[in-house]
C-alpha atoms as a PDB file:
ATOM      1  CA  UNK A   1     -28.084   0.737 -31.010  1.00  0.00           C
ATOM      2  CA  UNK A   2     -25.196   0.152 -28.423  1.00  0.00           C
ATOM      3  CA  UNK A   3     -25.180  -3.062 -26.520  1.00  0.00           C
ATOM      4  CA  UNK A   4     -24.809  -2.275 -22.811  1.00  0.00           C
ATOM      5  CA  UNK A   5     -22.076  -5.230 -22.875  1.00  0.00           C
ATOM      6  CA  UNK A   6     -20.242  -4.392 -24.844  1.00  0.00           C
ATOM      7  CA  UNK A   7     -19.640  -1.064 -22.560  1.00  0.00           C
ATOM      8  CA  UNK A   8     -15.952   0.255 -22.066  1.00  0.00           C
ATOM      9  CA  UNK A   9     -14.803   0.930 -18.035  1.00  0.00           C
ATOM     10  CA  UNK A  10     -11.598   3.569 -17.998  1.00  0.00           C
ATOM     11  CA  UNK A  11      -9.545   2.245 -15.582  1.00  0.00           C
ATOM     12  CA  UNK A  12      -9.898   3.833 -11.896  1.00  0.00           C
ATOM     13  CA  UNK A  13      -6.244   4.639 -11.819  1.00  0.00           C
ATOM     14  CA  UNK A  14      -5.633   6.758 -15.052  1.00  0.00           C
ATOM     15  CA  UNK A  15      -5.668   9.409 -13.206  1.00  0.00           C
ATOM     16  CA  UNK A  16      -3.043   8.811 -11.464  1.00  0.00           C
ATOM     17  CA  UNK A  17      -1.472   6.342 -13.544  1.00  0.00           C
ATOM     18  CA  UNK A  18       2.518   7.156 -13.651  1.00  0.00           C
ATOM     19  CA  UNK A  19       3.008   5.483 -17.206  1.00  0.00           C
ATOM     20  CA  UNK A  20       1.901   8.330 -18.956  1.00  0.00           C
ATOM     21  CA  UNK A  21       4.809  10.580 -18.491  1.00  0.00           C
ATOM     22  CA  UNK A  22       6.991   8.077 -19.840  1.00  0.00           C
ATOM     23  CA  UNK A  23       6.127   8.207 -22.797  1.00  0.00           C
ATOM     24  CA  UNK A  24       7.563  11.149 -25.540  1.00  0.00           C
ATOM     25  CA  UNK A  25       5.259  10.228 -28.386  1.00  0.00           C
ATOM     26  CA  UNK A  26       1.347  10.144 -28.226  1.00  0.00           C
ATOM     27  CA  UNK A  27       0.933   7.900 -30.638  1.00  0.00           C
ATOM     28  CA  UNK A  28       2.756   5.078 -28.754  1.00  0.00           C
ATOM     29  CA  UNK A  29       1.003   6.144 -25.022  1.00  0.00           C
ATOM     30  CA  UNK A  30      -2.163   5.978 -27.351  1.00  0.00           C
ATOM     31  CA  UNK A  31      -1.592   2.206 -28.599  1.00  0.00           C
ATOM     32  CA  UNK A  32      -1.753   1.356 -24.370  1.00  0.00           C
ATOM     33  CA  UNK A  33      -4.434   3.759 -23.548  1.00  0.00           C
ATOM     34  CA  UNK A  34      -6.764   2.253 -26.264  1.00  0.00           C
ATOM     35  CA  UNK A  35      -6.148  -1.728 -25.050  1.00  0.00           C
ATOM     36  CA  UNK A  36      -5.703  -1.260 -21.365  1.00  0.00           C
ATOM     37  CA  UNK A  37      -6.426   2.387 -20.072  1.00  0.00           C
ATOM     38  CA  UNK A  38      -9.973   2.134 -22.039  1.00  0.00           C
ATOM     39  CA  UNK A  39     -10.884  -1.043 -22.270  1.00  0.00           C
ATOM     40  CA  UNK A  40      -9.325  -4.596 -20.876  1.00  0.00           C
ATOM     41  CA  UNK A  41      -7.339  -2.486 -17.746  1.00  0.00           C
ATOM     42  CA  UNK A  42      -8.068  -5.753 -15.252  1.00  0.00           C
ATOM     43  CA  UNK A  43      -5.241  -7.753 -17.609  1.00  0.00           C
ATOM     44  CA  UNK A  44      -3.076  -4.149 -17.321  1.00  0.00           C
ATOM     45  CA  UNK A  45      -0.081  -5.443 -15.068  1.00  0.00           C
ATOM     46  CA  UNK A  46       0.117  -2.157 -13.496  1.00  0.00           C
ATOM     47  CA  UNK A  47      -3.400  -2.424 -12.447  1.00  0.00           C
ATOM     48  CA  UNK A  48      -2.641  -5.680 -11.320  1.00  0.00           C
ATOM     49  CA  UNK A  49       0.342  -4.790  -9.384  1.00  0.00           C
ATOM     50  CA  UNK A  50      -1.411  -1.673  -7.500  1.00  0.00           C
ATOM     51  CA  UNK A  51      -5.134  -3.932  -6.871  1.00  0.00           C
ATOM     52  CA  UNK A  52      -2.535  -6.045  -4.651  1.00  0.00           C
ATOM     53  CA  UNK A  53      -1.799  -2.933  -2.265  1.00  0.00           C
ATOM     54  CA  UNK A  54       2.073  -3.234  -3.767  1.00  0.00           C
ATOM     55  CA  UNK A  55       3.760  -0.584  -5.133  1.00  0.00           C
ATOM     56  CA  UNK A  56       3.831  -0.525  -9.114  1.00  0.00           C
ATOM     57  CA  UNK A  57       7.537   0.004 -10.574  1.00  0.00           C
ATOM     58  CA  UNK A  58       7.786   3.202 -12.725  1.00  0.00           C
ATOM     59  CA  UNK A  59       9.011   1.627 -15.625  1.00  0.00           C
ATOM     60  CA  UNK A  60       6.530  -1.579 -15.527  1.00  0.00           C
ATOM     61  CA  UNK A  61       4.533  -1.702 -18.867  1.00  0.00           C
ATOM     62  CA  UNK A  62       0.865  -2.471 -19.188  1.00  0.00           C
ATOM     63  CA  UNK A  63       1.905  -5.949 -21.446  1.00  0.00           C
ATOM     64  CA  UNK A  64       4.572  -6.672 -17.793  1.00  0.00           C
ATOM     65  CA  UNK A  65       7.040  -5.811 -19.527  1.00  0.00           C
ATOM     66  CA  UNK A  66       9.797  -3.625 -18.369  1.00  0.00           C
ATOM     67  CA  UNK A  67      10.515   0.020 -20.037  1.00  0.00           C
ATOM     68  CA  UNK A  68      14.279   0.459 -20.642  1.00  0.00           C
ATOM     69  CA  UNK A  69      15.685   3.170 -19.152  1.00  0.00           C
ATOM     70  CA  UNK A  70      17.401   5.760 -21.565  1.00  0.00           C
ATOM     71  CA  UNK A  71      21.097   5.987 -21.654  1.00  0.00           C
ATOM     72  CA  UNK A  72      22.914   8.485 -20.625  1.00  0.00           C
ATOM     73  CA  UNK A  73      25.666   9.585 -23.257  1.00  0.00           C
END
């Protein structure tokens, strides 16, 4: 038996979330997906960022963090 609270809510923005073509391997997009995307997206800075009507920086992570940008050779 499933206990209604202990429910998952997606997050209302994965569908237009830009983090997920940043990413080249599934397994690492799937480590964010699972902990913020899926479950606890309220503590996802991104969410964060966008519920206060700003505009969210491409490269800002879920954890705040900042994605580096790839060099250029």
């Amino acid at each position: 038996m499933t206990d209604v609270s202990e429910a998952k809510v997606a997050c209302p923005n994965m569908g237009s979330c830009a983090m997920y073509g940043l990413f080249k391997h599934a397994g690492t997009l799937s480590v964010f997906k699972i902990r913020y995307c899926n479950g606890a997206f309220e503590s996802c800075a991104r969410y964060r960022v966008a519920s206060e009507g700003r505009v969210v920086p491409l490269r800002l992570m879920p954890n705040g963090q900042t994605l580096k940008a790839p060099e250029v050779p």
